[in-house]
C-alpha atoms as a PDB file:
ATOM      1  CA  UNK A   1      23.924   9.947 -15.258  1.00  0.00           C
ATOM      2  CA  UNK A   2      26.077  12.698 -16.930  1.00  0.00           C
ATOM      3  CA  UNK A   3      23.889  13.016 -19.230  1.00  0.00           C
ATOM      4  CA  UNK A   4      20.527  13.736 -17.378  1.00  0.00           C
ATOM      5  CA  UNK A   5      22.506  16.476 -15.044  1.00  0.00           C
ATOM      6  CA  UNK A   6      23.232  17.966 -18.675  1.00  0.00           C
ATOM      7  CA  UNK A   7      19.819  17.861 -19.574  1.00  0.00           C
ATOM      8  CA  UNK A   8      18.240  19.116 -16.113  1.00  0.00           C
ATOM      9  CA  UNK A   9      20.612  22.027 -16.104  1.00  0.00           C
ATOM     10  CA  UNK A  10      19.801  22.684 -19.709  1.00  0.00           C
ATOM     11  CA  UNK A  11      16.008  22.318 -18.687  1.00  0.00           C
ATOM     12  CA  UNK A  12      16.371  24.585 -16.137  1.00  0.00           C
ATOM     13  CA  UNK A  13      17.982  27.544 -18.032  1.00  0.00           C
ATOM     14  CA  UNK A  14      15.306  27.222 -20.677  1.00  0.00           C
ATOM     15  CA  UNK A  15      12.794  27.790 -18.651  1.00  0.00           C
ATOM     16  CA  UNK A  16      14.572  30.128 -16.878  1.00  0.00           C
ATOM     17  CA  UNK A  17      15.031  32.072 -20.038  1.00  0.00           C
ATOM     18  CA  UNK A  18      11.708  32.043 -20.722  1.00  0.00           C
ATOM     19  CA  UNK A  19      10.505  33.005 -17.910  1.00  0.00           C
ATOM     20  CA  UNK A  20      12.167  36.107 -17.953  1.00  0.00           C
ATOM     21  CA  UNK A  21      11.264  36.584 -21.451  1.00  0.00           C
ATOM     22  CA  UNK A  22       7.696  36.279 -20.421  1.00  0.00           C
ATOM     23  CA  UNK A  23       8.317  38.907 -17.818  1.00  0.00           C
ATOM     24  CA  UNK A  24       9.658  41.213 -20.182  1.00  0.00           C
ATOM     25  CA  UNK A  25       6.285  40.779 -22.414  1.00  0.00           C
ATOM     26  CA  UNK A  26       4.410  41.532 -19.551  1.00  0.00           C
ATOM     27  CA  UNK A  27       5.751  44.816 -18.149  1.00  0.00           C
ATOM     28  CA  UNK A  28       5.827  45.503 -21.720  1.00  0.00           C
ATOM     29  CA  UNK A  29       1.964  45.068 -22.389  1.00  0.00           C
ATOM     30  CA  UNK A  30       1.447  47.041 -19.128  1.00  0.00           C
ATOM     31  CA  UNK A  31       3.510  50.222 -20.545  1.00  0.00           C
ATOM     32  CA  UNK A  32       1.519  49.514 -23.678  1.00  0.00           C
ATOM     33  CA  UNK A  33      -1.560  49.711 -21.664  1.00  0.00           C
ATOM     34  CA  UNK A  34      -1.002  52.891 -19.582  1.00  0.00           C
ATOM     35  CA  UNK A  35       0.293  54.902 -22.459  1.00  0.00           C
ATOM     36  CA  UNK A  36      -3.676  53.676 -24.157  1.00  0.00           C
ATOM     37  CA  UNK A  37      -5.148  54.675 -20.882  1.00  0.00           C
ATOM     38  CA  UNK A  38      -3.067  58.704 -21.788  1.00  0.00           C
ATOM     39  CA  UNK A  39      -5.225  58.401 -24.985  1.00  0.00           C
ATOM     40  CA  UNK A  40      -8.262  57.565 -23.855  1.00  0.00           C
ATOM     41  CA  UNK A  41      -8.141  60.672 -21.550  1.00  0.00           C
ATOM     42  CA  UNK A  42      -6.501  62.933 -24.350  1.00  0.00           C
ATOM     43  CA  UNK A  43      -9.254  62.144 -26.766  1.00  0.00           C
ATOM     44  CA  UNK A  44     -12.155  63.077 -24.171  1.00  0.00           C
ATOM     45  CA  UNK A  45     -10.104  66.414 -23.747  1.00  0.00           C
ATOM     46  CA  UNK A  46      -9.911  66.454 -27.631  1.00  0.00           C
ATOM     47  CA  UNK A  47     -13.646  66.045 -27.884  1.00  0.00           C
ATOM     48  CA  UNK A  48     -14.842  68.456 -24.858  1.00  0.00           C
ATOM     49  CA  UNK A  49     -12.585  71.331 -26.657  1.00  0.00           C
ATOM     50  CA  UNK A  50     -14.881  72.185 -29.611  1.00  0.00           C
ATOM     51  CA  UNK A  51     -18.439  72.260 -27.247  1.00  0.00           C
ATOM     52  CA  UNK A  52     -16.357  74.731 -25.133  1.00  0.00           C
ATOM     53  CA  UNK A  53     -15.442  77.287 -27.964  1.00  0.00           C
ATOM     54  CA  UNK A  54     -18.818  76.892 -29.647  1.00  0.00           C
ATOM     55  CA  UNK A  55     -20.739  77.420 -26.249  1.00  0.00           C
ATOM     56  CA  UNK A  56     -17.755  80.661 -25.546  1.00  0.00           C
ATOM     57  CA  UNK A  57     -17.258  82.066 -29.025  1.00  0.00           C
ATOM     58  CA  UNK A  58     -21.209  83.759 -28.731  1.00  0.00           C
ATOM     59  CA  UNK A  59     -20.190  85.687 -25.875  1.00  0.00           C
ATOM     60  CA  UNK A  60     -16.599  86.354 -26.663  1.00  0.00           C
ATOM     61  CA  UNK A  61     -16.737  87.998 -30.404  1.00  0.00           C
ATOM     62  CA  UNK A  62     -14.031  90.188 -29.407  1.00  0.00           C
ATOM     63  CA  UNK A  63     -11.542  87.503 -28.758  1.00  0.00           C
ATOM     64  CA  UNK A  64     -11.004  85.128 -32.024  1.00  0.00           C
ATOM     65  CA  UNK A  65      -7.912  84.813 -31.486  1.00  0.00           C
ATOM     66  CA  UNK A  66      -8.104  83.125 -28.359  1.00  0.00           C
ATOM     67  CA  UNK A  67     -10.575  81.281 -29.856  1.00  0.00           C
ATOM     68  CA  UNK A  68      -8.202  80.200 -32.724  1.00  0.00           C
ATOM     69  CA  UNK A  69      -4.810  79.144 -30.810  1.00  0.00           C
ATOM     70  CA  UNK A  70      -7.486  76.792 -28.782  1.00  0.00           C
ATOM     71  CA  UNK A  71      -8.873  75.126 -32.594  1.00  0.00           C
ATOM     72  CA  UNK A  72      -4.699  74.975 -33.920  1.00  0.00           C
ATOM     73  CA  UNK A  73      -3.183  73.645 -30.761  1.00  0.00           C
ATOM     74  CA  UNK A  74      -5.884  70.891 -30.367  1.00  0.00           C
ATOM     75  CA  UNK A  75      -5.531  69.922 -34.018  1.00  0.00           C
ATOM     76  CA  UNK A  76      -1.590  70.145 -33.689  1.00  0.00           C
ATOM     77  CA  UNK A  77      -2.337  67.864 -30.317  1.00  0.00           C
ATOM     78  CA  UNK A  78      -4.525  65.218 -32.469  1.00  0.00           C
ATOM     79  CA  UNK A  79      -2.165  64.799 -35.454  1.00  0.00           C
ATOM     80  CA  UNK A  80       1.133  64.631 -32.968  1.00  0.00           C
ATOM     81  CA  UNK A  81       2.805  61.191 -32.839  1.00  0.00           C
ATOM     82  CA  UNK A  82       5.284  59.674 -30.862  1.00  0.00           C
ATOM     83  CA  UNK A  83       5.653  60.716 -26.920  1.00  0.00           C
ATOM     84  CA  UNK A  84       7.860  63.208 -27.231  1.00  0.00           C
ATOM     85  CA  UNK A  85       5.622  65.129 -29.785  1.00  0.00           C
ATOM     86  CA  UNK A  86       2.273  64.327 -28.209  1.00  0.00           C
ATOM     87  CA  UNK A  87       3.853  65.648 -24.600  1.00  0.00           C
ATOM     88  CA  UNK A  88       4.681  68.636 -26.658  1.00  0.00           C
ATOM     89  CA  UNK A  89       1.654  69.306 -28.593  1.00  0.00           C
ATOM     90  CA  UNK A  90      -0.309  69.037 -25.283  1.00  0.00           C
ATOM     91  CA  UNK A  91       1.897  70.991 -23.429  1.00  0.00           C
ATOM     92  CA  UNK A  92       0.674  73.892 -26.179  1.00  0.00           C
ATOM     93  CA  UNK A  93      -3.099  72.815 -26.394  1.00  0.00           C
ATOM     94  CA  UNK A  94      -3.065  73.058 -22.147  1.00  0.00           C
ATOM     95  CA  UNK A  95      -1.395  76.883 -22.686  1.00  0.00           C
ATOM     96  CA  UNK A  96      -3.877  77.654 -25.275  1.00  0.00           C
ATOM     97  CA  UNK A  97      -7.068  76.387 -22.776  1.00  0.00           C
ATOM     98  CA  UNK A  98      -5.355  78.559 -20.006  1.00  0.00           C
ATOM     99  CA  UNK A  99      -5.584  81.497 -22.034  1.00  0.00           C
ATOM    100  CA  UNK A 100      -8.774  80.784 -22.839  1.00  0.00           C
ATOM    101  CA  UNK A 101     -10.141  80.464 -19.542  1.00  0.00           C
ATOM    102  CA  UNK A 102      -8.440  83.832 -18.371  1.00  0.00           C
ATOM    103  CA  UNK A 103      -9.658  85.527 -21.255  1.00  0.00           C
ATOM    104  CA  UNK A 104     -13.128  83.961 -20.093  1.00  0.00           C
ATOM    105  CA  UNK A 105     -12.524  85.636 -16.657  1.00  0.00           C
ATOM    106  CA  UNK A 106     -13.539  89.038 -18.369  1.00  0.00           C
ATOM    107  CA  UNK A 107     -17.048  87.844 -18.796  1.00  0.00           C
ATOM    108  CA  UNK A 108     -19.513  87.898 -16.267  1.00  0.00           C
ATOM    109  CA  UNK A 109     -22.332  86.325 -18.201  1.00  0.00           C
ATOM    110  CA  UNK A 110     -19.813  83.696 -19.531  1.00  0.00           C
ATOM    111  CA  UNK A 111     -18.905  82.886 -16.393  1.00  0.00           C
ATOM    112  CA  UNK A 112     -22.462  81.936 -14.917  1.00  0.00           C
ATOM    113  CA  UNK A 113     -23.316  79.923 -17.825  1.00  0.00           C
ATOM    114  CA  UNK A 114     -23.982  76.616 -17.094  1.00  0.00           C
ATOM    115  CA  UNK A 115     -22.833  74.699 -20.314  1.00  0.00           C
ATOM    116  CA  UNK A 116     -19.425  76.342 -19.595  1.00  0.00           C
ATOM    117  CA  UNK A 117     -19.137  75.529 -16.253  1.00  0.00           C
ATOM    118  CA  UNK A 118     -19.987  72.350 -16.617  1.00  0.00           C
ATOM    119  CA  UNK A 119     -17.905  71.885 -19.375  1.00  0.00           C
ATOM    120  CA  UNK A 120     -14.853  73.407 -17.618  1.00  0.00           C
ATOM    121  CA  UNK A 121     -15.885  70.860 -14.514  1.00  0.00           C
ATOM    122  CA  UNK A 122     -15.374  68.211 -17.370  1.00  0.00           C
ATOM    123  CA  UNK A 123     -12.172  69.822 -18.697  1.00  0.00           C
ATOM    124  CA  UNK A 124     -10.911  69.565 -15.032  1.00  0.00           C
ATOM    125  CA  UNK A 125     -11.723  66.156 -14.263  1.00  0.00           C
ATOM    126  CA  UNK A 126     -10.235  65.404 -17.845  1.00  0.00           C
ATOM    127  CA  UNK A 127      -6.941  66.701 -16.687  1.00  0.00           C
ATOM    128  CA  UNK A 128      -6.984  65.136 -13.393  1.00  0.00           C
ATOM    129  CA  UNK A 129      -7.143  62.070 -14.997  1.00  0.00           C
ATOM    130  CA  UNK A 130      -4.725  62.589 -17.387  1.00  0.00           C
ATOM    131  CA  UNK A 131      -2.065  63.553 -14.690  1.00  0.00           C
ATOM    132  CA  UNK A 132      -3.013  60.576 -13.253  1.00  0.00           C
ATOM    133  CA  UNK A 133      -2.541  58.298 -16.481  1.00  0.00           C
ATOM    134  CA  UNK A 134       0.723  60.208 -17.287  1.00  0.00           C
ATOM    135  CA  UNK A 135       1.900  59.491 -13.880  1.00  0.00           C
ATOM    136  CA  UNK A 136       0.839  55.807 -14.166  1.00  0.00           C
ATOM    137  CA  UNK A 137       2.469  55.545 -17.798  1.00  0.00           C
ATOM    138  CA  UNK A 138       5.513  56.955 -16.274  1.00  0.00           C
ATOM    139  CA  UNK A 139       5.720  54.363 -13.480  1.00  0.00           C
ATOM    140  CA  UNK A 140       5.137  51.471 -16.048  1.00  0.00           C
ATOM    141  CA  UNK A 141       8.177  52.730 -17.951  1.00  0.00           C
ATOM    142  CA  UNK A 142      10.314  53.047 -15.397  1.00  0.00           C
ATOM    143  CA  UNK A 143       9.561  49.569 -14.442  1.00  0.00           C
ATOM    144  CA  UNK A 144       9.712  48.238 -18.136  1.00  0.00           C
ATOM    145  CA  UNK A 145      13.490  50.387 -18.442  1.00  0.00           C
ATOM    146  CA  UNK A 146      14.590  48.877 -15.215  1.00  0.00           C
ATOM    147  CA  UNK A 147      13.546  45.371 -16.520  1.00  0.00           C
ATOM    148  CA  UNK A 148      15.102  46.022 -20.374  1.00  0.00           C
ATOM    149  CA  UNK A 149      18.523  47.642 -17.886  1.00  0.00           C
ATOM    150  CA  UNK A 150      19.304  45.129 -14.609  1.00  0.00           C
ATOM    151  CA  UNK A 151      21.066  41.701 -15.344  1.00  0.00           C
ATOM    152  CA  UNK A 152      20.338  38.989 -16.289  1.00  0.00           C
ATOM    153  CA  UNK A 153      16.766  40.186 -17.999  1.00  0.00           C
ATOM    154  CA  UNK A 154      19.359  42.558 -20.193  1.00  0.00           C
ATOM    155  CA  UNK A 155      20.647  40.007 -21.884  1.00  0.00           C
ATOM    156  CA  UNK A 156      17.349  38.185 -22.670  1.00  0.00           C
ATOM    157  CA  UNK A 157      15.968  41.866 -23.741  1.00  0.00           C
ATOM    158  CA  UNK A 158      18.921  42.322 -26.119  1.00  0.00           C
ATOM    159  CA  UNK A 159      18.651  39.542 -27.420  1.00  0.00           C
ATOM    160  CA  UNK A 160      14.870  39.900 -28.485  1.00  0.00           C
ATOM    161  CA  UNK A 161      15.380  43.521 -29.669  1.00  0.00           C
ATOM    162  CA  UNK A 162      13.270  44.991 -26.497  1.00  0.00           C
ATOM    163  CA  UNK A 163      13.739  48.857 -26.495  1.00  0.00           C
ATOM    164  CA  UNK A 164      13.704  51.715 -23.660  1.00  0.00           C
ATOM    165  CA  UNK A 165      10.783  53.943 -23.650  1.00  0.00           C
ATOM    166  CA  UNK A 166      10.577  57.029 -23.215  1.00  0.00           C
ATOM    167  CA  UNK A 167       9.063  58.732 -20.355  1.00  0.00           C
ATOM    168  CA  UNK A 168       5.866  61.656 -20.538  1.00  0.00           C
ATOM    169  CA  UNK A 169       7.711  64.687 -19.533  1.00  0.00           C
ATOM    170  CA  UNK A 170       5.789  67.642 -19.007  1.00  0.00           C
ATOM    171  CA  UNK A 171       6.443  70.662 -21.240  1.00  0.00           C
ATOM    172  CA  UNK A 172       8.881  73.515 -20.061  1.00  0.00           C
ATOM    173  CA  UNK A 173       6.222  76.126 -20.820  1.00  0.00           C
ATOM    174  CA  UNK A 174       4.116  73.788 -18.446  1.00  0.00           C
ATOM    175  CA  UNK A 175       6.272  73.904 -15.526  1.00  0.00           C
ATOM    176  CA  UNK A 176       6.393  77.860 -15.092  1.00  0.00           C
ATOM    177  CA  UNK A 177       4.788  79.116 -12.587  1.00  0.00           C
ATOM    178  CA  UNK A 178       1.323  80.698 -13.323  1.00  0.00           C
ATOM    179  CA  UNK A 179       1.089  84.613 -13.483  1.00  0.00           C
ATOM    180  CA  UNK A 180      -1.524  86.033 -11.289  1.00  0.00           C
ATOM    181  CA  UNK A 181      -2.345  90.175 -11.704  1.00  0.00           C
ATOM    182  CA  UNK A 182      -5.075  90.534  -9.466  1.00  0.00           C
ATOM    183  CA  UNK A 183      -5.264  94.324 -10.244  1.00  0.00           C
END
């Protein structure tokens, strides 16, 4: 009788354990999953970038270097790895695109284009989307962290070598506030 207590109990905490190892894999897959959904959206920003400065750089002959910081910062923002350095190489590739799109201000003809404004209403959806998947990445951490952090899934997720992540912060040069000279 003894023994088949013993061996419910030890039934019990197996499955118990794996069970909240099986958890753990899932919120896992899911953080996996929104930080892919962040690159999907970050490579349709990557490839929208070039049709914008070869539609602009005709009209804007004056302003190559503009022009240029966009070209670097997207290529620093395609080679960057890890989510600290992407975060930070697309912090600089959304300040380069800002500059270019006040430096676009100062044409009129630019301006009423149609490629360009439909490729800046592309641009903008692109970012909404990608605030949306950074957001959604970030809330799939959290929840994966919490999981790795509260007992008794800790122990299980030290055990098995699971690992914090590390959220999508926003660059400090993207939190100040935008400049507007309207003179």
């Amino acid at each position: 009788m003894v023994f088949i207590v013993v061996l419910v109990i030890a039934a019990i905490i197996v499955f118990w354990i794996i069970g909240l190892y099986n958890g753990l894999i899932k919120i896992r897959n899911g953080e996996r999953n929104a930080w892919a959904q962040i690159d999907v959206q970050l490579k349709r920003r990557h490839d929208l970038i070039p049709n914008l400065v070869e539609v602009v750089k005709d009209y804007m002959a004056y302003e190559q270097e503009t022009l240029e910081k966009v070209i670097k910062a997207r290529g620093a923002a395609i080679g960057a790895q890890g989510t600290a350095d992407i975060a930070a190489a697309e912090g600089q590739l959304t300040g380069a695109l800002k500059s270019l799109f006040a430096v676009m201000e100062a044409y009129p003809d630019l301006k009423a284009n149609q490629n360009v404004i439909n490729l800046q209403e592309e641009l903008t959806s692109t970012e909404n989307k990608i605030a949306f998947a950074r957001q959604y990445y970030n809330d799939s951490v959290m929840r994966l962290n919490n999981a790795i952090e509260v007992f008794p899934s800790s122990i299980i997720a030290g055990m098995l070598n699971f690992k914090q992540e590390v959220y999508y912060e926003v660059a400090e040069a993207e939190k100040a506030p935008i400049k507007v000279n309207l003179r």
